[in-house]
Protein backbone atom coordinates (compact mmCIF):
# COMPACT_ATOMS: atom_id res chain seq x y z
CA UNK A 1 0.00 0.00 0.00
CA UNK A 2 2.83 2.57 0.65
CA UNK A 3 4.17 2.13 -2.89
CA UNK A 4 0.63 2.47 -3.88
CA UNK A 5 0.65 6.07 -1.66
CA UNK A 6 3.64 6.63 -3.03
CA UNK A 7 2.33 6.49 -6.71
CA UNK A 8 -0.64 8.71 -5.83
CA UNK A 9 1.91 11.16 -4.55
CA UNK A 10 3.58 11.55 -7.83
CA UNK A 11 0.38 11.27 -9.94
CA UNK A 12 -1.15 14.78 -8.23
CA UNK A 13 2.35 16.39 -8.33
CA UNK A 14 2.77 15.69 -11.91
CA UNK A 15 5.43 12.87 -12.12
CA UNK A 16 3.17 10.99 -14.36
CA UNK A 17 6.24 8.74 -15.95
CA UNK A 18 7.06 7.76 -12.61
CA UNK A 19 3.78 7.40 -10.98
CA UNK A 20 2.79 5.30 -14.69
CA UNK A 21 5.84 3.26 -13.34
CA UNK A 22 4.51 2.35 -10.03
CA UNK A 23 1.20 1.41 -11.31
CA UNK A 24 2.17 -0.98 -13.35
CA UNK A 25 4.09 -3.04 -11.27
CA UNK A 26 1.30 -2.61 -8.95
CA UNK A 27 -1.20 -4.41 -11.29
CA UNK A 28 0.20 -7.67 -10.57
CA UNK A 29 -0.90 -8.21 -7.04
CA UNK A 30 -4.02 -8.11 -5.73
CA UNK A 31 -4.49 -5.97 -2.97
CA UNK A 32 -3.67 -3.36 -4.96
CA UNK A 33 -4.67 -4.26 -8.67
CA UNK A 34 -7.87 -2.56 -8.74
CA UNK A 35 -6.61 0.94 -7.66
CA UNK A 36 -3.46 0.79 -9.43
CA UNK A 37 -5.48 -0.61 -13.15
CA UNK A 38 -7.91 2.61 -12.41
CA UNK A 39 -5.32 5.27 -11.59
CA UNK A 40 -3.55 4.22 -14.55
CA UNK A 41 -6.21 4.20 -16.83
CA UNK A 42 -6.70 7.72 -15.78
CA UNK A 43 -3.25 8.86 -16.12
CA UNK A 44 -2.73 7.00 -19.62
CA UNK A 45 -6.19 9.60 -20.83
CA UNK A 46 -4.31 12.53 -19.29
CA UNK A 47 -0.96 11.98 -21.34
CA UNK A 48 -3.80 11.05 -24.36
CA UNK A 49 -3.77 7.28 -24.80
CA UNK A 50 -6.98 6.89 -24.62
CA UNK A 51 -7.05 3.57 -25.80
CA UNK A 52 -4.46 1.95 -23.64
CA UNK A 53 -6.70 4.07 -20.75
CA UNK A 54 -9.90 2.27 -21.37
CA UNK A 55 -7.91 -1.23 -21.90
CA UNK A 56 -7.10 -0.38 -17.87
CA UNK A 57 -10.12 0.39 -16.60
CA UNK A 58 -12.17 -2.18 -18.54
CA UNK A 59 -9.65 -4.90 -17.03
CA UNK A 60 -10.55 -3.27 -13.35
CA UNK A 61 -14.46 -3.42 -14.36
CA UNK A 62 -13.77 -7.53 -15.34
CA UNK A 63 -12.61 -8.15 -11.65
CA UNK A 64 -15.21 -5.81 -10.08
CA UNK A 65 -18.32 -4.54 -12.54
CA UNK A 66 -20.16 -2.27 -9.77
CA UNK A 67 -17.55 0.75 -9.39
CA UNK A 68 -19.49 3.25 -10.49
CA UNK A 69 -16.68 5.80 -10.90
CA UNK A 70 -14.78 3.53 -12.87
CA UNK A 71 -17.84 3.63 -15.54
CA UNK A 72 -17.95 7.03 -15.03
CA UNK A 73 -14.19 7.36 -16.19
CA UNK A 74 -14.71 5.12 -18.85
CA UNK A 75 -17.97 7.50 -19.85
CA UNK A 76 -15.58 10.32 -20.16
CA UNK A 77 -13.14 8.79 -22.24
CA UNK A 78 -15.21 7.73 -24.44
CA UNK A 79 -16.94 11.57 -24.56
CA UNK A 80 -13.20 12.64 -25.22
CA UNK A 81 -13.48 11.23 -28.62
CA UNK A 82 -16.94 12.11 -29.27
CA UNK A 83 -17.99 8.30 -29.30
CA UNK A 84 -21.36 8.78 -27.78
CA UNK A 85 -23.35 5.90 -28.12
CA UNK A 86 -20.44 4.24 -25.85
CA UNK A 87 -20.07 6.97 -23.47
CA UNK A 88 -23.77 6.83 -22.89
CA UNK A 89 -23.69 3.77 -22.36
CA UNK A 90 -20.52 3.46 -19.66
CA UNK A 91 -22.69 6.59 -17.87
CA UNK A 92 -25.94 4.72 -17.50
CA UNK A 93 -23.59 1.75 -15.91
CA UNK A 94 -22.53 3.82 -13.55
CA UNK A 95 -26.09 4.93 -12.66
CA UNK A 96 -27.40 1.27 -12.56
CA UNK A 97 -25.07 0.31 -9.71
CA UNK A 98 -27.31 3.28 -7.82
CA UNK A 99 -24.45 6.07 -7.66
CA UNK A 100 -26.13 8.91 -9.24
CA UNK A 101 -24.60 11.56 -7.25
CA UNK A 102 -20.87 11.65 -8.76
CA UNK A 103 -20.17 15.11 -9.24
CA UNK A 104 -20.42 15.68 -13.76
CA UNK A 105 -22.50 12.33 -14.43
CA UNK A 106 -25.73 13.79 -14.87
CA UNK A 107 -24.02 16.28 -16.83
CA UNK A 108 -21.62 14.19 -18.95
CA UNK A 109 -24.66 12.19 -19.56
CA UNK A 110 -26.41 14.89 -21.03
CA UNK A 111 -23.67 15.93 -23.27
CA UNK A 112 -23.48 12.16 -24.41
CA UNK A 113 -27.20 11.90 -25.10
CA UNK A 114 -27.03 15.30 -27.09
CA UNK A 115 -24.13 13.97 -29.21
CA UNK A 116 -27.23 11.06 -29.90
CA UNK A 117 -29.47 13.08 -30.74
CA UNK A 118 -31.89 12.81 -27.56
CA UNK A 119 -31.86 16.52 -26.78
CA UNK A 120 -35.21 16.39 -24.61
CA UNK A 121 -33.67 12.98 -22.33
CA UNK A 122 -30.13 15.29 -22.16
CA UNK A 123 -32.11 18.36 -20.63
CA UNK A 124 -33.28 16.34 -18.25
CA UNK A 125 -30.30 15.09 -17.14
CA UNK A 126 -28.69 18.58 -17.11
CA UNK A 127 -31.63 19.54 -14.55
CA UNK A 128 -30.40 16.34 -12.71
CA UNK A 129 -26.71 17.41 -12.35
CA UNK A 130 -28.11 20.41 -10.60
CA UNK A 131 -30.03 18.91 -7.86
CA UNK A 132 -27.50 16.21 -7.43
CA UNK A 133 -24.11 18.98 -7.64
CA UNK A 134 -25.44 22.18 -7.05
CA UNK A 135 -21.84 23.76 -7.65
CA UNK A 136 -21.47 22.38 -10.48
CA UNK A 137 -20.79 25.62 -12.20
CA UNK A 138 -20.18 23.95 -15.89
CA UNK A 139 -23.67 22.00 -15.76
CA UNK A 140 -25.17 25.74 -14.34
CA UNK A 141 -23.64 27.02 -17.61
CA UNK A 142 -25.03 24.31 -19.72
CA UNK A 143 -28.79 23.98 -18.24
CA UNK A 144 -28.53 28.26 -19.03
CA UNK A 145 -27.88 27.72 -22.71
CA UNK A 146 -30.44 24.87 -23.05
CA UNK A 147 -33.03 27.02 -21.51
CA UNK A 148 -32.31 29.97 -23.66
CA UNK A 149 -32.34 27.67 -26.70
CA UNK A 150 -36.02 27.02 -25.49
CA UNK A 151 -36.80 30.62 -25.18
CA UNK A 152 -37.37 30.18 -21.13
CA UNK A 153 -35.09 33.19 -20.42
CA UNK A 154 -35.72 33.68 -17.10
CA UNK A 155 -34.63 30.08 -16.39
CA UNK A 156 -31.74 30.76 -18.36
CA UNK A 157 -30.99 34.62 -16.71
CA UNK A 158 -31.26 32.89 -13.37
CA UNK A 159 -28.77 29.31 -14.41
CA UNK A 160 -26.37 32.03 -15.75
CA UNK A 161 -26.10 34.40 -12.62
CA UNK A 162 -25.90 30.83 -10.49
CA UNK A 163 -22.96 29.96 -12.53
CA UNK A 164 -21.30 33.25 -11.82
CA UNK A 165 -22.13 32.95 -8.66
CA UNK A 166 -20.15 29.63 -8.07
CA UNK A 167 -17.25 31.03 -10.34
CA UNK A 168 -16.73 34.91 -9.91
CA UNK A 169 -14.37 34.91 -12.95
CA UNK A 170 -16.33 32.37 -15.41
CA UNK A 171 -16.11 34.77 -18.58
CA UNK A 172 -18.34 31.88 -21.01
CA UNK A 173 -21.55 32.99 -17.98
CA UNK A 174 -20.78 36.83 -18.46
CA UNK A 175 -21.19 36.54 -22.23
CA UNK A 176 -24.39 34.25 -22.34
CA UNK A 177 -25.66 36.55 -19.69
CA UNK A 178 -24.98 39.25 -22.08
CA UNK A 179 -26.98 37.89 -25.08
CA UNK A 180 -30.03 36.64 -23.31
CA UNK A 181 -30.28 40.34 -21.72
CA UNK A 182 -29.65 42.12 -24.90
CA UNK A 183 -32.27 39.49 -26.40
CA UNK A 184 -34.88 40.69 -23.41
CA UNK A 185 -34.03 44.04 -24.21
CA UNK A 186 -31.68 44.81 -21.24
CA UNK A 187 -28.69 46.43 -23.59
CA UNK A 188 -27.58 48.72 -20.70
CA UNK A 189 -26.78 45.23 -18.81
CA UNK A 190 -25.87 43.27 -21.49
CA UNK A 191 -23.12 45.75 -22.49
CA UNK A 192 -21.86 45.46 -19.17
CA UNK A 193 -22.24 41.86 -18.83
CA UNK A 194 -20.41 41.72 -23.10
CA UNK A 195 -17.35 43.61 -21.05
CA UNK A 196 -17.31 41.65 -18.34
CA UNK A 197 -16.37 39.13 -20.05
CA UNK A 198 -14.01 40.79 -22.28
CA UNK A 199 -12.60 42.22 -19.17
CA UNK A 200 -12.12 38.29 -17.52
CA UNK A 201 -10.72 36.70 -20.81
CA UNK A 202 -8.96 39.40 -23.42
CA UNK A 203 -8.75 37.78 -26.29
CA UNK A 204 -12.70 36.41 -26.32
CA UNK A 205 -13.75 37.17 -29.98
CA UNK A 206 -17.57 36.36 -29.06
CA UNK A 207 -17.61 38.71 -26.54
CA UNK A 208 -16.55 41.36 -28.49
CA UNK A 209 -18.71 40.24 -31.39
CA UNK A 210 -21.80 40.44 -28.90
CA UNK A 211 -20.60 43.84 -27.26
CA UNK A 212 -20.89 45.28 -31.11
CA UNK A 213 -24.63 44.23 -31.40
CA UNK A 214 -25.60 45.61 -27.86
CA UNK A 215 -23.64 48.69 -28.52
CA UNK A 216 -25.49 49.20 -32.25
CA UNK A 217 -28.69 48.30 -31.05
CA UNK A 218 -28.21 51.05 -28.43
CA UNK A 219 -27.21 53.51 -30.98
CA UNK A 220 -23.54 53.94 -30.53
CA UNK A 221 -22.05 52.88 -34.23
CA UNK A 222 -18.76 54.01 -33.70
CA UNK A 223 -18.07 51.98 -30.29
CA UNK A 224 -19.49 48.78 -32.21
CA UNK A 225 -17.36 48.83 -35.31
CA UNK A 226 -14.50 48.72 -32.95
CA UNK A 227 -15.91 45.76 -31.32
CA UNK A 228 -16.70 44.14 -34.74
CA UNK A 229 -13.26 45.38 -35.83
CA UNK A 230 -11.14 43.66 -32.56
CA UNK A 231 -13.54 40.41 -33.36
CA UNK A 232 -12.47 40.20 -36.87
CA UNK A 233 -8.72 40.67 -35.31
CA UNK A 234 -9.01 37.64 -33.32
CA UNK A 235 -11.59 35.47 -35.42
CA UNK A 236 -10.57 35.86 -38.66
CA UNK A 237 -12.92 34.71 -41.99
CA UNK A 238 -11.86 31.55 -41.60
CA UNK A 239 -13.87 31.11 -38.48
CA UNK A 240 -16.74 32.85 -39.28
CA UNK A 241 -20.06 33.16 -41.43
CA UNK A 242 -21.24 36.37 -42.66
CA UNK A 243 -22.05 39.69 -41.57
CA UNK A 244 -25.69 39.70 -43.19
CA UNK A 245 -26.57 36.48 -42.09
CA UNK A 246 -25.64 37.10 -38.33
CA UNK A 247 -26.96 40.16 -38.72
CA UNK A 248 -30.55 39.04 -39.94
CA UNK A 249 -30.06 37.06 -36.78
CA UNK A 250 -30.04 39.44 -34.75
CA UNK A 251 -32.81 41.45 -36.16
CA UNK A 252 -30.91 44.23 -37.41
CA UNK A 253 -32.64 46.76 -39.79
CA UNK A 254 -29.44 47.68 -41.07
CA UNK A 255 -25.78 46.06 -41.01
CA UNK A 256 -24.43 48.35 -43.18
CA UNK A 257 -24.74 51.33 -40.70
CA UNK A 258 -22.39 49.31 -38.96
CA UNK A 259 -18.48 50.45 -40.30
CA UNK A 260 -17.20 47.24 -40.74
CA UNK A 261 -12.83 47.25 -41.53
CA UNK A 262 -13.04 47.59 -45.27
CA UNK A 263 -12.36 43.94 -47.11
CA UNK A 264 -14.42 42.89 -43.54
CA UNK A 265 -16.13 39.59 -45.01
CA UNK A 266 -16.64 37.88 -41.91
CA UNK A 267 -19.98 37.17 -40.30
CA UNK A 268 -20.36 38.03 -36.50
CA UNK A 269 -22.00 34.67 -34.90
CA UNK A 270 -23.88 35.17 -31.39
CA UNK A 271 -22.35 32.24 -29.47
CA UNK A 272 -24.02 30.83 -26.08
């Protein structure tokens, strides 16, 4: 067990090769096996083999099937690679043993089912993660955007602010904050809540893209080609759609008011 405490040691201070080491010699015998084939696993996802990960922890679920958090694991390695049908399926393991109350299943199940195509069974699960990690500032973030999508934007006001609330400096809650008041017609708040997060995270292109519609729809032209201007800077064409459409989006009478840098093709896209 010491070598086993020993390997843990490294693992959190970042001596991954020699903490990998450890756990591999630990494998062998079994009063250790089980902890040493699932902290490897873990460690082989975090230097990105994902496959020789999952070989791990699906040897640790052949000697013991009910460890919830080793489906769980599994789950998310499997959501790493966008295989979703799998990851959904490691996730409901997990909540068939009866541990529903790790902290991101609800929510990783969600994201899994979405990647199906179940969007109404995901929401539900995002309102899970909430009740069952209520600090869970990511799944706060995600439940907002879902309920905006649904055009409950009160729910979503309210999931946004939580998530702040949990994480002060959480610059993605700022900016959907920003377009869901702008979209209620709050621009004096959603221009505060667009710098906000511009202010937490410099370089966020969408921020400035959405700081340009606030500050046009509020009448100040100038101030929003800059912010159009410093999103083009950082979000090139490339990366983009077009003005127009975005625009249109946005249920502006007229983008060309807007002084867009000339040779400007790119299209401003309202994120959440």
């Amino acid at each position: 067990m010491q070598q086993l405490q020993a390997a843990v040691a490294l693992h959190n201070q970042g001596e991954l090769d020699q903490a990998e080491e450890i756990y591999r010699s630990l494998t062998s015998f079994d009063c250790t096996r089980l902890e040493a084939l699932n902290r490897l696993g873990v460690l082989l996802r975090v230097q990105g083999l994902l496959q020789d990960g999952r070989e791990c922890l699906r040897k640790s679920l052949e000697i013991d099937t009910g460890q919830a958090l080793v489906w769980y694991c599994l789950g998310n390695s499997f959501l790493q690679t966008r295989e979703y049908m799998e990851a959904a399926s490691a996730y409901k393991s997990a909540l068939e043993i009866g541990d529903a109350k790790i902290c991101g299943l609800w929510n990783n199940l969600g994201k899994a089912l979405e990647g199906c195509g179940d969007r109404d069974q995901a929401f539900k699960c995002y309102k899970n993660e909430i009740l069952v990690c209520p600090t869970n500032y990511n799944a706060s973030l995600t439940l907002a955007n879902r309920f905006k999508e649904r055009g409950q934007m009160e729910e979503a006001i309210a999931c946004y602010r939580k998530a702040i609330e949990l994480k002060p400096d959480f610059a993605d809650a700022y900016l959907g904050l920003g377009i869901v008041l702008k979209e209620e017609g709050e621009v004096e708040e959603a221009i505060a809540s667009c710098r906000k997060a511009i202010e937490l995270k410099p370089d966020f292109a969408d921020a400035y893209l959405n700081l340009g519609f606030a500050l046009k729809e509020k009448g100040e032209a100038e101030a929003a080609a800059d912010a159009f201007a410093e999103h083009y800077r950082l979000k090139p064409i490339a990366q983009s759609l077009s003005f127009a459409s975005a625009a249109a989006s946005q249920s502006l009478s007229a983008s060309s008011e807007v002084a867009v840098p000339e040779g400007a093709k790119f299209i401003p896209l309202d994120l959440s």
